[in-house]
C-alpha atoms as a PDB file:
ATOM      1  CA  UNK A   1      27.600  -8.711  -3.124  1.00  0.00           C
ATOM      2  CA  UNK A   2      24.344  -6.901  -2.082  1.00  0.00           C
ATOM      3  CA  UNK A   3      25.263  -6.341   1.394  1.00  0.00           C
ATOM      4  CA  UNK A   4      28.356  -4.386   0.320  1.00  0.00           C
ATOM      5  CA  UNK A   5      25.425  -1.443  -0.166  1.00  0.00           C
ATOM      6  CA  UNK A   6      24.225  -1.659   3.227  1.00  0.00           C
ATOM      7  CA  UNK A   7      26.732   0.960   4.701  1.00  0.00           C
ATOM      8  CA  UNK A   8      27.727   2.423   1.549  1.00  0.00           C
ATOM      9  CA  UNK A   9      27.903   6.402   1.499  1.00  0.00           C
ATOM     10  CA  UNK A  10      24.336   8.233   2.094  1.00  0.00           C
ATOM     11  CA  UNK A  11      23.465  11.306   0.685  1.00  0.00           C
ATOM     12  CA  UNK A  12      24.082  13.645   3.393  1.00  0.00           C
ATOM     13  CA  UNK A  13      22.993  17.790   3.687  1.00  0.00           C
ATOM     14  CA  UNK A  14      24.076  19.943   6.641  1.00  0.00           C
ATOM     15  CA  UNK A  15      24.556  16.683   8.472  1.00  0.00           C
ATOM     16  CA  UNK A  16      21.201  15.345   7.947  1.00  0.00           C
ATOM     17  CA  UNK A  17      21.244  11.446   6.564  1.00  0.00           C
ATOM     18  CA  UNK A  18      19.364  11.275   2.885  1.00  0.00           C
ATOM     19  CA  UNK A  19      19.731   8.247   1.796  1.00  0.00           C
ATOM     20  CA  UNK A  20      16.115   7.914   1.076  1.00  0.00           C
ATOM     21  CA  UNK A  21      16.346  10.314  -1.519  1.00  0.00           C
ATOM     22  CA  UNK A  22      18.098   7.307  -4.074  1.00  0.00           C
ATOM     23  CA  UNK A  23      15.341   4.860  -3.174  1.00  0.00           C
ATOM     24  CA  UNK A  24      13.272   4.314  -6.351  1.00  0.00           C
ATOM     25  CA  UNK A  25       8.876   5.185  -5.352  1.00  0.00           C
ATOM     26  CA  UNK A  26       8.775   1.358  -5.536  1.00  0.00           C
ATOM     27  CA  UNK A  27      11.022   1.135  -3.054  1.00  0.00           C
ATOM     28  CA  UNK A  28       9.614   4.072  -0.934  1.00  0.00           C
ATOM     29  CA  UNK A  29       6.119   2.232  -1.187  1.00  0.00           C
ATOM     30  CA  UNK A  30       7.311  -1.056   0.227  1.00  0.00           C
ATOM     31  CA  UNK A  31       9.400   0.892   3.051  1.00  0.00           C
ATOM     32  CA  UNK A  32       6.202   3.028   3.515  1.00  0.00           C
ATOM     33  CA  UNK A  33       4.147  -0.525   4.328  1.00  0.00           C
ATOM     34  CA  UNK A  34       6.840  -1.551   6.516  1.00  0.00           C
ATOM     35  CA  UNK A  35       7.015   1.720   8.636  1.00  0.00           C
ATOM     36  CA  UNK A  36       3.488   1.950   8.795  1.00  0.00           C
ATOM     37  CA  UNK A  37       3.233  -2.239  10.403  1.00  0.00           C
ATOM     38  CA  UNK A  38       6.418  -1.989  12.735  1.00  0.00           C
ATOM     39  CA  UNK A  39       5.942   1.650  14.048  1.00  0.00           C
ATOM     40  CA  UNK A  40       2.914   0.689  15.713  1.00  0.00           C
ATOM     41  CA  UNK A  41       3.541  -3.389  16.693  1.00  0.00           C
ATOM     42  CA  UNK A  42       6.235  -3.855  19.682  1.00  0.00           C
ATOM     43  CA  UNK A  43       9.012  -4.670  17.157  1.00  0.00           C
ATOM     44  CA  UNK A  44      10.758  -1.248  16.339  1.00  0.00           C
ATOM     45  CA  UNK A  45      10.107   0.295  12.866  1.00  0.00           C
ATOM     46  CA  UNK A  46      13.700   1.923  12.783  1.00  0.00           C
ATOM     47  CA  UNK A  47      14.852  -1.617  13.220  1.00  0.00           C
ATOM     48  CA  UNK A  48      13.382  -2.780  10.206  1.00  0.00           C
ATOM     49  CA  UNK A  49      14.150  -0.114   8.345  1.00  0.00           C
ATOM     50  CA  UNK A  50      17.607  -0.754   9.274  1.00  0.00           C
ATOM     51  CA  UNK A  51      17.659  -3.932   8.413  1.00  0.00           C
ATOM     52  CA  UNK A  52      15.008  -4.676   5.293  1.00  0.00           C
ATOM     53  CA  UNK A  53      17.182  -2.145   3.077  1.00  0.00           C
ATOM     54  CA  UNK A  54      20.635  -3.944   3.634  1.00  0.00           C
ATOM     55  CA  UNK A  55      19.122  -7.357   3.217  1.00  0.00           C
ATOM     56  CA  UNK A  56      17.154  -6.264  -0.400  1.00  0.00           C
ATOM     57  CA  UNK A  57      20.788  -4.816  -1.125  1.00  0.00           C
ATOM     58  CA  UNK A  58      19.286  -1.087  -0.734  1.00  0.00           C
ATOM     59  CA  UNK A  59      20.593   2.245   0.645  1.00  0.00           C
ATOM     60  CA  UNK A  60      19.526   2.879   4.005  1.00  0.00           C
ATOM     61  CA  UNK A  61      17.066   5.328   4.027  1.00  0.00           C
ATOM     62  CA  UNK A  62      18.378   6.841   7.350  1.00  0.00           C
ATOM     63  CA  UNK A  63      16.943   8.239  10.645  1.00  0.00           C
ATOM     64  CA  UNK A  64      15.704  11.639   9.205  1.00  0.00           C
ATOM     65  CA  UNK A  65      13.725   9.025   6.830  1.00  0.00           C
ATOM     66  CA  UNK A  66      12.611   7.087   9.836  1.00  0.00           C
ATOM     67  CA  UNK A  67      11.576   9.953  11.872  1.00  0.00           C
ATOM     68  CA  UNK A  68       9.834  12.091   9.249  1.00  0.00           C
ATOM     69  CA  UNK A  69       7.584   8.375   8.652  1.00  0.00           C
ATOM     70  CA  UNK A  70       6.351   8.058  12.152  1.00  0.00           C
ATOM     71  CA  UNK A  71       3.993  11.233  11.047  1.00  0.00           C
ATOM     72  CA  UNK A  72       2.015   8.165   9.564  1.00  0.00           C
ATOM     73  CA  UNK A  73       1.009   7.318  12.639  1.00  0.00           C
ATOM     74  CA  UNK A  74      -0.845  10.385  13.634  1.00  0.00           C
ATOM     75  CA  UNK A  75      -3.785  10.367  11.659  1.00  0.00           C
ATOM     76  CA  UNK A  76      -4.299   6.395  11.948  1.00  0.00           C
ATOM     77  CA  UNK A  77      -4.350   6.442  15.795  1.00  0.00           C
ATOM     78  CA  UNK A  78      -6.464   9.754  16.162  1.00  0.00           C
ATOM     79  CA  UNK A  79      -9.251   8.253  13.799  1.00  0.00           C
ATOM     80  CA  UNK A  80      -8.721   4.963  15.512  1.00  0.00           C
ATOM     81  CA  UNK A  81      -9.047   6.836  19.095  1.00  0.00           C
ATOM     82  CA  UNK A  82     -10.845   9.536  18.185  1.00  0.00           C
ATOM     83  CA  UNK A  83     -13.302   8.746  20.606  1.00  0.00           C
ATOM     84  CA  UNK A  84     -10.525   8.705  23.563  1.00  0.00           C
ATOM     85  CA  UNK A  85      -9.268  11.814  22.396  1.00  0.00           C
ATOM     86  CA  UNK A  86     -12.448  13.574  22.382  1.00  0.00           C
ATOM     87  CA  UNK A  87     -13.429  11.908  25.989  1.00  0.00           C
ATOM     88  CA  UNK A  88      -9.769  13.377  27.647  1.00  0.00           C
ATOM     89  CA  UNK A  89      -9.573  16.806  25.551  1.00  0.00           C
ATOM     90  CA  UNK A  90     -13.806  17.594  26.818  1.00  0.00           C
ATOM     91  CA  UNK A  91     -13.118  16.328  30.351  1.00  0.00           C
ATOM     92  CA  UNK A  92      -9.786  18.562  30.950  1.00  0.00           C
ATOM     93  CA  UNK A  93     -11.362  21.713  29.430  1.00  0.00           C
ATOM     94  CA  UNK A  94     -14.426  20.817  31.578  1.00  0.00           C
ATOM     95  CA  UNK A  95     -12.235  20.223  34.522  1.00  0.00           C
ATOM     96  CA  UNK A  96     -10.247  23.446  34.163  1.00  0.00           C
ATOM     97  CA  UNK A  97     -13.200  25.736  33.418  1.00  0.00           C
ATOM     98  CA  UNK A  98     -14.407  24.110  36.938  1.00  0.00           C
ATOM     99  CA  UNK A  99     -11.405  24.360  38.654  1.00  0.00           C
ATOM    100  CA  UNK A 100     -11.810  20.507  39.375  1.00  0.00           C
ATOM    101  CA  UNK A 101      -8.194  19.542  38.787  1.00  0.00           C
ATOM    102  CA  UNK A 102      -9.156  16.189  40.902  1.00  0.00           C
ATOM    103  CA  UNK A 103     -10.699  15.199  37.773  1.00  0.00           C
ATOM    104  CA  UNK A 104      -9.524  11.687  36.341  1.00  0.00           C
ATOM    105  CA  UNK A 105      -9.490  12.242  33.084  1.00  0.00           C
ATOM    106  CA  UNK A 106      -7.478  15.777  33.800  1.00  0.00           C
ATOM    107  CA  UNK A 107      -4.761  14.262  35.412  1.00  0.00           C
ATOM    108  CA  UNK A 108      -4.543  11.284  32.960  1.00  0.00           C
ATOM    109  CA  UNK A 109      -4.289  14.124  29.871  1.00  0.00           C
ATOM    110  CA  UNK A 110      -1.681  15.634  32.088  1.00  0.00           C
ATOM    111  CA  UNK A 111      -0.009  12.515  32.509  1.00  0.00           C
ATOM    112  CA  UNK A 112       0.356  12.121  28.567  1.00  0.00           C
ATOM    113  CA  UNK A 113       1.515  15.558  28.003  1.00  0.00           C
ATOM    114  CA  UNK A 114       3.996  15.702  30.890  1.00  0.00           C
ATOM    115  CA  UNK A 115       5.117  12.058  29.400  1.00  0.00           C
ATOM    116  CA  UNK A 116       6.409  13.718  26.625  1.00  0.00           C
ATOM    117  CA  UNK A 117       9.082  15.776  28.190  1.00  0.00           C
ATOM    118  CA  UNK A 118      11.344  13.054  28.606  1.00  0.00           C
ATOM    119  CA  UNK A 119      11.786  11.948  25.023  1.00  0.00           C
ATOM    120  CA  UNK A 120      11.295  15.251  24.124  1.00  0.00           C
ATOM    121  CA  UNK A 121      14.168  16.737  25.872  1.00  0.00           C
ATOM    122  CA  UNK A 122      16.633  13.688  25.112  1.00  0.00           C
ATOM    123  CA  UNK A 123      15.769  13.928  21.411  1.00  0.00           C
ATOM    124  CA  UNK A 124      16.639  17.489  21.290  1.00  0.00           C
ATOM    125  CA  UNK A 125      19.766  16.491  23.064  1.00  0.00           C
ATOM    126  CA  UNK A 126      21.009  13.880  20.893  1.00  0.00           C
ATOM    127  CA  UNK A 127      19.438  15.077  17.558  1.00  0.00           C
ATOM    128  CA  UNK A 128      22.932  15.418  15.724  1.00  0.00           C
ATOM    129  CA  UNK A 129      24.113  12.103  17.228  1.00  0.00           C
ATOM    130  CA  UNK A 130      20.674  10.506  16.162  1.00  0.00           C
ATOM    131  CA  UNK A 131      20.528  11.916  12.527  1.00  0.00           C
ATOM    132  CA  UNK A 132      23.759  12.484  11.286  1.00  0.00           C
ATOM    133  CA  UNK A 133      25.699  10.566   8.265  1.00  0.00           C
ATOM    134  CA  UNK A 134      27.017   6.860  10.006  1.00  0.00           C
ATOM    135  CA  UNK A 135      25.800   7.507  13.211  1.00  0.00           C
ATOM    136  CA  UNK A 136      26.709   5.572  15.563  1.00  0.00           C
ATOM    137  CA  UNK A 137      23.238   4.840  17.086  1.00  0.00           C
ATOM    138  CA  UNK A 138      21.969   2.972  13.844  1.00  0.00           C
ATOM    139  CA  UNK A 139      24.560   0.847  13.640  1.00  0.00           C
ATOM    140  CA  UNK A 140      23.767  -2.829  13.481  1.00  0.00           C
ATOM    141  CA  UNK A 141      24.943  -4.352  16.785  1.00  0.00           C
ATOM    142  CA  UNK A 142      23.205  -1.635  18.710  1.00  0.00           C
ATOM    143  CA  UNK A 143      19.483  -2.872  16.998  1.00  0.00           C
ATOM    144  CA  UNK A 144      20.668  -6.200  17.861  1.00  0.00           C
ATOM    145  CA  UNK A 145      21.403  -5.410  21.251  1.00  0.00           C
ATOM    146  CA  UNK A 146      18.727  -3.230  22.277  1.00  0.00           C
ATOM    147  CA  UNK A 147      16.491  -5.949  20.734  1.00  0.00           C
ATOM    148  CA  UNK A 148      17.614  -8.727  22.823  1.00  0.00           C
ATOM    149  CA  UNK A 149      17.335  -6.611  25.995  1.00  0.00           C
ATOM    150  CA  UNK A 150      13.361  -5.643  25.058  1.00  0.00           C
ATOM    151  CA  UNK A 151      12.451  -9.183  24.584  1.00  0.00           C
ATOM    152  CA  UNK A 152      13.799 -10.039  27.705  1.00  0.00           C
ATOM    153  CA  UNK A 153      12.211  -7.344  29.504  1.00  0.00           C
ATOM    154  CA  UNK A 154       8.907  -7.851  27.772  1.00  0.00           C
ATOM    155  CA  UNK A 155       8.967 -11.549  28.374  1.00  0.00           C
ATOM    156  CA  UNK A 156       9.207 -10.256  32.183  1.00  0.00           C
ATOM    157  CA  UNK A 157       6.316  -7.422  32.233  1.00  0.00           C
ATOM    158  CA  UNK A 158       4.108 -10.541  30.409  1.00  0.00           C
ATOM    159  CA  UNK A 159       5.191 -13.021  33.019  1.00  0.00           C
ATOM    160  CA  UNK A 160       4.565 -11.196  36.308  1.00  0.00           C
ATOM    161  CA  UNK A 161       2.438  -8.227  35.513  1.00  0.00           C
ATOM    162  CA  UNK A 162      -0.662  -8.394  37.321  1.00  0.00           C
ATOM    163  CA  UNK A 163      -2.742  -7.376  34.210  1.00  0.00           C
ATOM    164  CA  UNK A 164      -5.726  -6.004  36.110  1.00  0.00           C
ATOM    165  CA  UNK A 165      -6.175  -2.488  35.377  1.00  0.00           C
ATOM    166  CA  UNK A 166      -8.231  -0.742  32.585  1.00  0.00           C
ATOM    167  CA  UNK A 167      -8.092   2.527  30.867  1.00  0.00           C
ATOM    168  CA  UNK A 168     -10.697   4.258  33.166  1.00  0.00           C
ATOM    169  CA  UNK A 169      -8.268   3.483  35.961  1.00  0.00           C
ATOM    170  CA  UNK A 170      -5.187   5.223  34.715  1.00  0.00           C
ATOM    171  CA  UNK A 171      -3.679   8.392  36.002  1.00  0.00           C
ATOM    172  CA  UNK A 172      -1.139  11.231  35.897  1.00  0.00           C
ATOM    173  CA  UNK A 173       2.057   8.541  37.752  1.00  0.00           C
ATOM    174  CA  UNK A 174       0.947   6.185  34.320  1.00  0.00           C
ATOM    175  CA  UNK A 175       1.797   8.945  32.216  1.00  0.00           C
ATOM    176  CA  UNK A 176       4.577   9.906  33.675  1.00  0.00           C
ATOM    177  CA  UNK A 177       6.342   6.450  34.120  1.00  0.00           C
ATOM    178  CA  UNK A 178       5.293   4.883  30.523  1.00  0.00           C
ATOM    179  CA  UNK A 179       7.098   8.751  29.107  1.00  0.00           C
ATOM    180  CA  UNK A 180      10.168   7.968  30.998  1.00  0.00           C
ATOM    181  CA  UNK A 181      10.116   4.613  28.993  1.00  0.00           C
ATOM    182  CA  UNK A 182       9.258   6.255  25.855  1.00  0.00           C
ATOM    183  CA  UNK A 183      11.882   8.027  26.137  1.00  0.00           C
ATOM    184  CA  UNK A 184      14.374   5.170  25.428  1.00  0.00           C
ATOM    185  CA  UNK A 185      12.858   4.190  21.971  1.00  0.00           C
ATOM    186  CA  UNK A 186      15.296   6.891  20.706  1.00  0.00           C
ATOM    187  CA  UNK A 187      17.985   3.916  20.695  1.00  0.00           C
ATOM    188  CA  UNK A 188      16.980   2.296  17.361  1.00  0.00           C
ATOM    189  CA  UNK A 189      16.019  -1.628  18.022  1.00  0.00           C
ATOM    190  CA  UNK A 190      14.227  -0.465  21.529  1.00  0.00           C
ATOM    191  CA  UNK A 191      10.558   0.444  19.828  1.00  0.00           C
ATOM    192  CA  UNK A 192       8.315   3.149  21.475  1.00  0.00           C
ATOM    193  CA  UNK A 193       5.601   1.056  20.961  1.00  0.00           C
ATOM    194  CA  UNK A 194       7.525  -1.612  22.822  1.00  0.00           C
ATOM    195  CA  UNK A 195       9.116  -0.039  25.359  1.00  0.00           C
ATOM    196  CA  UNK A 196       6.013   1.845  26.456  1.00  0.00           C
ATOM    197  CA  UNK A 197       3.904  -1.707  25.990  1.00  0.00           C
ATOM    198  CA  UNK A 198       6.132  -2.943  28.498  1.00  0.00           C
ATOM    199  CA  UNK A 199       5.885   0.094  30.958  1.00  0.00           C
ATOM    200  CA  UNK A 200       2.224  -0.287  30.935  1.00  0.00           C
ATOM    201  CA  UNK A 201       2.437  -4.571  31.403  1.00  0.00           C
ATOM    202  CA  UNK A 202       4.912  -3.738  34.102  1.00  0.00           C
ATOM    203  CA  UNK A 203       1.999  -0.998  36.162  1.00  0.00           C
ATOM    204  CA  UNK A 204       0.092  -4.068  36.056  1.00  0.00           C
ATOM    205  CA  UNK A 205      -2.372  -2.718  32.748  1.00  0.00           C
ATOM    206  CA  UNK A 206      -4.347  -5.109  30.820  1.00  0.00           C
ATOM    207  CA  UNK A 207      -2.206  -6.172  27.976  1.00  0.00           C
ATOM    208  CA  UNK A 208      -5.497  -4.030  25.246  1.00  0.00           C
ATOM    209  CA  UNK A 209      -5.212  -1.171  27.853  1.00  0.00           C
ATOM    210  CA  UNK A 210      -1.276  -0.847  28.035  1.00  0.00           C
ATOM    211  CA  UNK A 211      -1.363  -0.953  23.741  1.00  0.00           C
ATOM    212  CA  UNK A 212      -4.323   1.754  24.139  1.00  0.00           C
ATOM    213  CA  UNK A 213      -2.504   3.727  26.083  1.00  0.00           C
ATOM    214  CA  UNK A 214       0.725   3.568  23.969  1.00  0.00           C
ATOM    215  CA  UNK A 215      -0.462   4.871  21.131  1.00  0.00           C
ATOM    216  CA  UNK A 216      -1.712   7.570  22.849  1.00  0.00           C
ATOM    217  CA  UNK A 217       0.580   8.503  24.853  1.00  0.00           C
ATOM    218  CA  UNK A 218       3.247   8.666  21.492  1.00  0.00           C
ATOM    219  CA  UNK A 219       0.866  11.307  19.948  1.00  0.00           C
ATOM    220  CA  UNK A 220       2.224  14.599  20.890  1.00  0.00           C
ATOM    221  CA  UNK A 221       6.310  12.899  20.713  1.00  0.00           C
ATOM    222  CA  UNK A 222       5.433  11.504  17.353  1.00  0.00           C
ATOM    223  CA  UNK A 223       3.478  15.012  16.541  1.00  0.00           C
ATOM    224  CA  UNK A 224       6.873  16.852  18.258  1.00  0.00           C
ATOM    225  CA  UNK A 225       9.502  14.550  16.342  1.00  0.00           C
ATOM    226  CA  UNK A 226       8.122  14.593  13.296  1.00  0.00           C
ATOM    227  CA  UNK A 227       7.723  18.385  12.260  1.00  0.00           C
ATOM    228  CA  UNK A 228      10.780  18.675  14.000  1.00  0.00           C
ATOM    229  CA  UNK A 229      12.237  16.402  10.995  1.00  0.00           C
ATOM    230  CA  UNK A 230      10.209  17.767   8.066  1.00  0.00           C
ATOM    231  CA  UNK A 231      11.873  21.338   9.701  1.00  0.00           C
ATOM    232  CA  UNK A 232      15.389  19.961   9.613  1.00  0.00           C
ATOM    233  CA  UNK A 233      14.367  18.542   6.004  1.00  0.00           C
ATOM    234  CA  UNK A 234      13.633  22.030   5.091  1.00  0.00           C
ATOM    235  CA  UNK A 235      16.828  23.258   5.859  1.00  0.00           C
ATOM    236  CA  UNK A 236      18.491  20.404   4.341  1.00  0.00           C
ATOM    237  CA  UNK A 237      17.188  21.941   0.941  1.00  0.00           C
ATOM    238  CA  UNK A 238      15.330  18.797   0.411  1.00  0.00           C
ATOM    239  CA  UNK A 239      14.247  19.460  -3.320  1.00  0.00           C
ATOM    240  CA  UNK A 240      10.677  18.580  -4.989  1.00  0.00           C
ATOM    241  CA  UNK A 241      11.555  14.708  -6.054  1.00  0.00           C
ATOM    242  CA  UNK A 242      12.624  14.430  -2.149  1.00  0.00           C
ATOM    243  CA  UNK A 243       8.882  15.865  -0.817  1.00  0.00           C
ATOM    244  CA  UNK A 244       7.098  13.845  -3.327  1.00  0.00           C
ATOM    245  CA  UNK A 245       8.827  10.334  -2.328  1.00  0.00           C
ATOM    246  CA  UNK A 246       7.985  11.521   1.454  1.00  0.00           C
ATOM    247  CA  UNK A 247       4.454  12.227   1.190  1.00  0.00           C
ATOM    248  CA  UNK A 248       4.435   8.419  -1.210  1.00  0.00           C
ATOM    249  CA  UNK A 249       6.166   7.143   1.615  1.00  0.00           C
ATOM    250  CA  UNK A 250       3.647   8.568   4.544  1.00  0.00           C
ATOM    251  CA  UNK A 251       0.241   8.014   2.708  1.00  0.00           C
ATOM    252  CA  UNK A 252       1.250   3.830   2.364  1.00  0.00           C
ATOM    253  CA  UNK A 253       2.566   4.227   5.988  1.00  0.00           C
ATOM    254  CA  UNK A 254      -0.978   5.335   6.964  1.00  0.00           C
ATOM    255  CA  UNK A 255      -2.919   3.048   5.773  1.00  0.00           C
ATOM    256  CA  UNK A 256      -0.913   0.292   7.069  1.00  0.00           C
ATOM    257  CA  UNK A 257      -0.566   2.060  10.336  1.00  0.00           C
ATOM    258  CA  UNK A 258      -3.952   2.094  10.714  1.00  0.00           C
ATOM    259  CA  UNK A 259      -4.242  -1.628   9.911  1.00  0.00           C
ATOM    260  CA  UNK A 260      -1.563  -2.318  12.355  1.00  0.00           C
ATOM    261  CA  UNK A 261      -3.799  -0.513  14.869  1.00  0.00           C
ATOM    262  CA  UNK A 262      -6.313  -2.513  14.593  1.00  0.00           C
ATOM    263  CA  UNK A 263      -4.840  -6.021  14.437  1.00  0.00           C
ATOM    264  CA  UNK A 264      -3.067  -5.715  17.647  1.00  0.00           C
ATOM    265  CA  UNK A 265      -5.629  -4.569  19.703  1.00  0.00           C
ATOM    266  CA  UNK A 266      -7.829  -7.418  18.058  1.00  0.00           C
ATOM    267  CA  UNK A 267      -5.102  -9.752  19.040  1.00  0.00           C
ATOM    268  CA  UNK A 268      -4.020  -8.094  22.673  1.00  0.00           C
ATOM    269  CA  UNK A 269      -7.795  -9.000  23.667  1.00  0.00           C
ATOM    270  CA  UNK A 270      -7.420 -12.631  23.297  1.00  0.00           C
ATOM    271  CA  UNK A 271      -3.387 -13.247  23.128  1.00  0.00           C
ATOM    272  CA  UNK A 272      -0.421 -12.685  24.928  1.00  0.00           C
ATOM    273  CA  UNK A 273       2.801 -10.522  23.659  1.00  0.00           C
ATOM    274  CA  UNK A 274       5.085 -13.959  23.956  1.00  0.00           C
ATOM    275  CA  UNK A 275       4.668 -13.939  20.096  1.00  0.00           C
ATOM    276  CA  UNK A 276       6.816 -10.479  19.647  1.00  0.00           C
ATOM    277  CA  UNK A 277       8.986 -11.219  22.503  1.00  0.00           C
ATOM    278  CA  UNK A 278      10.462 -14.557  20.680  1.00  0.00           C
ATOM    279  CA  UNK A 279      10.385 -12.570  17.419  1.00  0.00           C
ATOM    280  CA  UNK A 280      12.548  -9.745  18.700  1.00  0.00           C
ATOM    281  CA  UNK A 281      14.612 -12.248  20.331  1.00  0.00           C
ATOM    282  CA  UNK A 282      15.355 -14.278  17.509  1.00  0.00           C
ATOM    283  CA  UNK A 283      15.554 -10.625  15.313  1.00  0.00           C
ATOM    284  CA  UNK A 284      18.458  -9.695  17.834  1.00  0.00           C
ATOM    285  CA  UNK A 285      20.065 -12.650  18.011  1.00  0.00           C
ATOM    286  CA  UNK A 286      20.570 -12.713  14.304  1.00  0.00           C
ATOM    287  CA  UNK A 287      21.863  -9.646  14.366  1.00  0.00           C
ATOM    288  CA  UNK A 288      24.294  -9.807  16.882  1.00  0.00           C
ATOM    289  CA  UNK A 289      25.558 -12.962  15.247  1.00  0.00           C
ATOM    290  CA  UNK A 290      25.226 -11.487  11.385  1.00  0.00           C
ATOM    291  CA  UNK A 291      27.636  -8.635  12.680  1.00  0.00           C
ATOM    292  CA  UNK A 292      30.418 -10.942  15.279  1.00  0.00           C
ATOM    293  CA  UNK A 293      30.517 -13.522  12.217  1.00  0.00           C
ATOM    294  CA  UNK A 294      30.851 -10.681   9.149  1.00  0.00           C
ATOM    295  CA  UNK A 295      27.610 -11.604   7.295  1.00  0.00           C
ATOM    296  CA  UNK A 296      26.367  -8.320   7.719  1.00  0.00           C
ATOM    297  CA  UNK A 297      28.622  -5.096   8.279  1.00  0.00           C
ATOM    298  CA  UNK A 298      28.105  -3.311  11.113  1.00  0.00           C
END
């Protein structure tokens, strides 16, 4: 039966999960489209990464995989927000060649960068627990789990946030508390995007600004987590056929990263995020259930 495969053996180096490696480009493409979408919508790429591969009857790619794909995200949201970026990176050298560290924009860029620390520091923490063969962290009642919790908590920032602050209003504490949140996307089934969606509904952000400020905020952990990953996928002696299928993998992730970029946003202006918060409640649910029942090993 196909979902005998789903927690079959991986290919494993110094500890490092490679199951990607006996995905077919085909496969790698269709991943790649899927990483790209769910990294960058409230719904947790490593979730469906997780997931997609056991229900086609696939290997799991595993987290090294997953982690070494969120690189796709970098160059869709700086050409999506490159005008952002260039606004916050003139204003802080401005404001430090002034000495005006009162400066809005300043202490905003600060707040990103100091954001990082916490995800940054627990992923260097838990990096063997995270990546290694069968760990513990992917498996499939944790996804489900973590799921259920982030709709709930979602469906909360939606209902009572007070949705009345925009970007130009943000500062160094919004940096700081959306990074703390950031930090738990390192459970698979949580989402950065989501969790940090969710900080920003819950500091009362406008439902645009809090996605806005997401994606931004995830540059330098995505930047940090990711050539971490192609370092440890060095090491791992990760031959020719293995950089080729990554670099298929990241350029379809890309393109629909970018795409996934701009159909939120588009959406976040007019909608509310009651659409992902039944669809990762109903994507947790099933999993919860596919695992207590024995449809899908755990």
């Amino acid at each position: 039966m196909m979902f005998s495969l789903f927690l079959s053996a991986t290919s494993c180096s110094s500890d490092v999960d490679l199951g990607f490696l006996e995905l077919s480009w085909l496969k790698i493409v269709f991943l790649g489209v899927v990483q790209g979408i769910t990294e960058l919508l409230p719904i947790s790429s490593t979730a469906h990464l997780r997931i997609i591969p056991g229900l086609l009857g696939w290997k799991d790619p595993g987290s090294a995989f997953s982690a070494a794909m969120q690189l796709a995200s970098i160059a869709a949201v700086i050409s999506y927000f490159w005008q952002d970026l260039k606004k916050l990176t003139g204003a802080t050298v401005r404001a430090i060649s002034e000495q005006d560290y009162s400066n809005q924009y300043f202490r905003l860029a600060i707040g990103l960068l100091i954001g990082t620390i916490p995800i940054a520091v627990a992923g260097l923490l838990l990096k063997k627990s995270l990546n290694g063969c069968n760990s513990p962290f992917r498996a499939l009642i944790v996804v489900g789990i973590s799921s259920i919790v982030m709709s709930l908590l979602l469906g909360i920032a939606e209902r009572f946030g007070k949705r009345d602050r925009v970007f130009n209003q943000l500062s160094l504490s919004d940096g700081i508390w959306v990074g703390i949140s950031q930090a738990l996307a390192l459970i698979p089934g949580v989402s950065r995007s989501g969790s940090t969606l969710t900080a920003g509904l819950f500091l009362g952000m406008e439902r645009e600004t809090a996605a806005r400020f997401s994606f931004l905020l995830g540059l330098p952990a995505v930047i940090l987590a990711g050539a971490l990953e192609l370092h440890t996928l060095f090491k791992a002696g990760l031959d020719v056929n293995g950089w080729i299928t990554l670099i298929i993998g990241l350029t379809t992730a890309s393109i629909s990263a970018f795409a996934a970029i701009y159909s939120l946003l588009h959406y976040l202006e007019k909608y509310s995020t009651w659409a992902f918060v039944w669809y990762r409640l109903a994507m947790g649910i099933f999993l919860v259930v596919s695992v207590v029942t024995g449809f899908l090993p755990n």
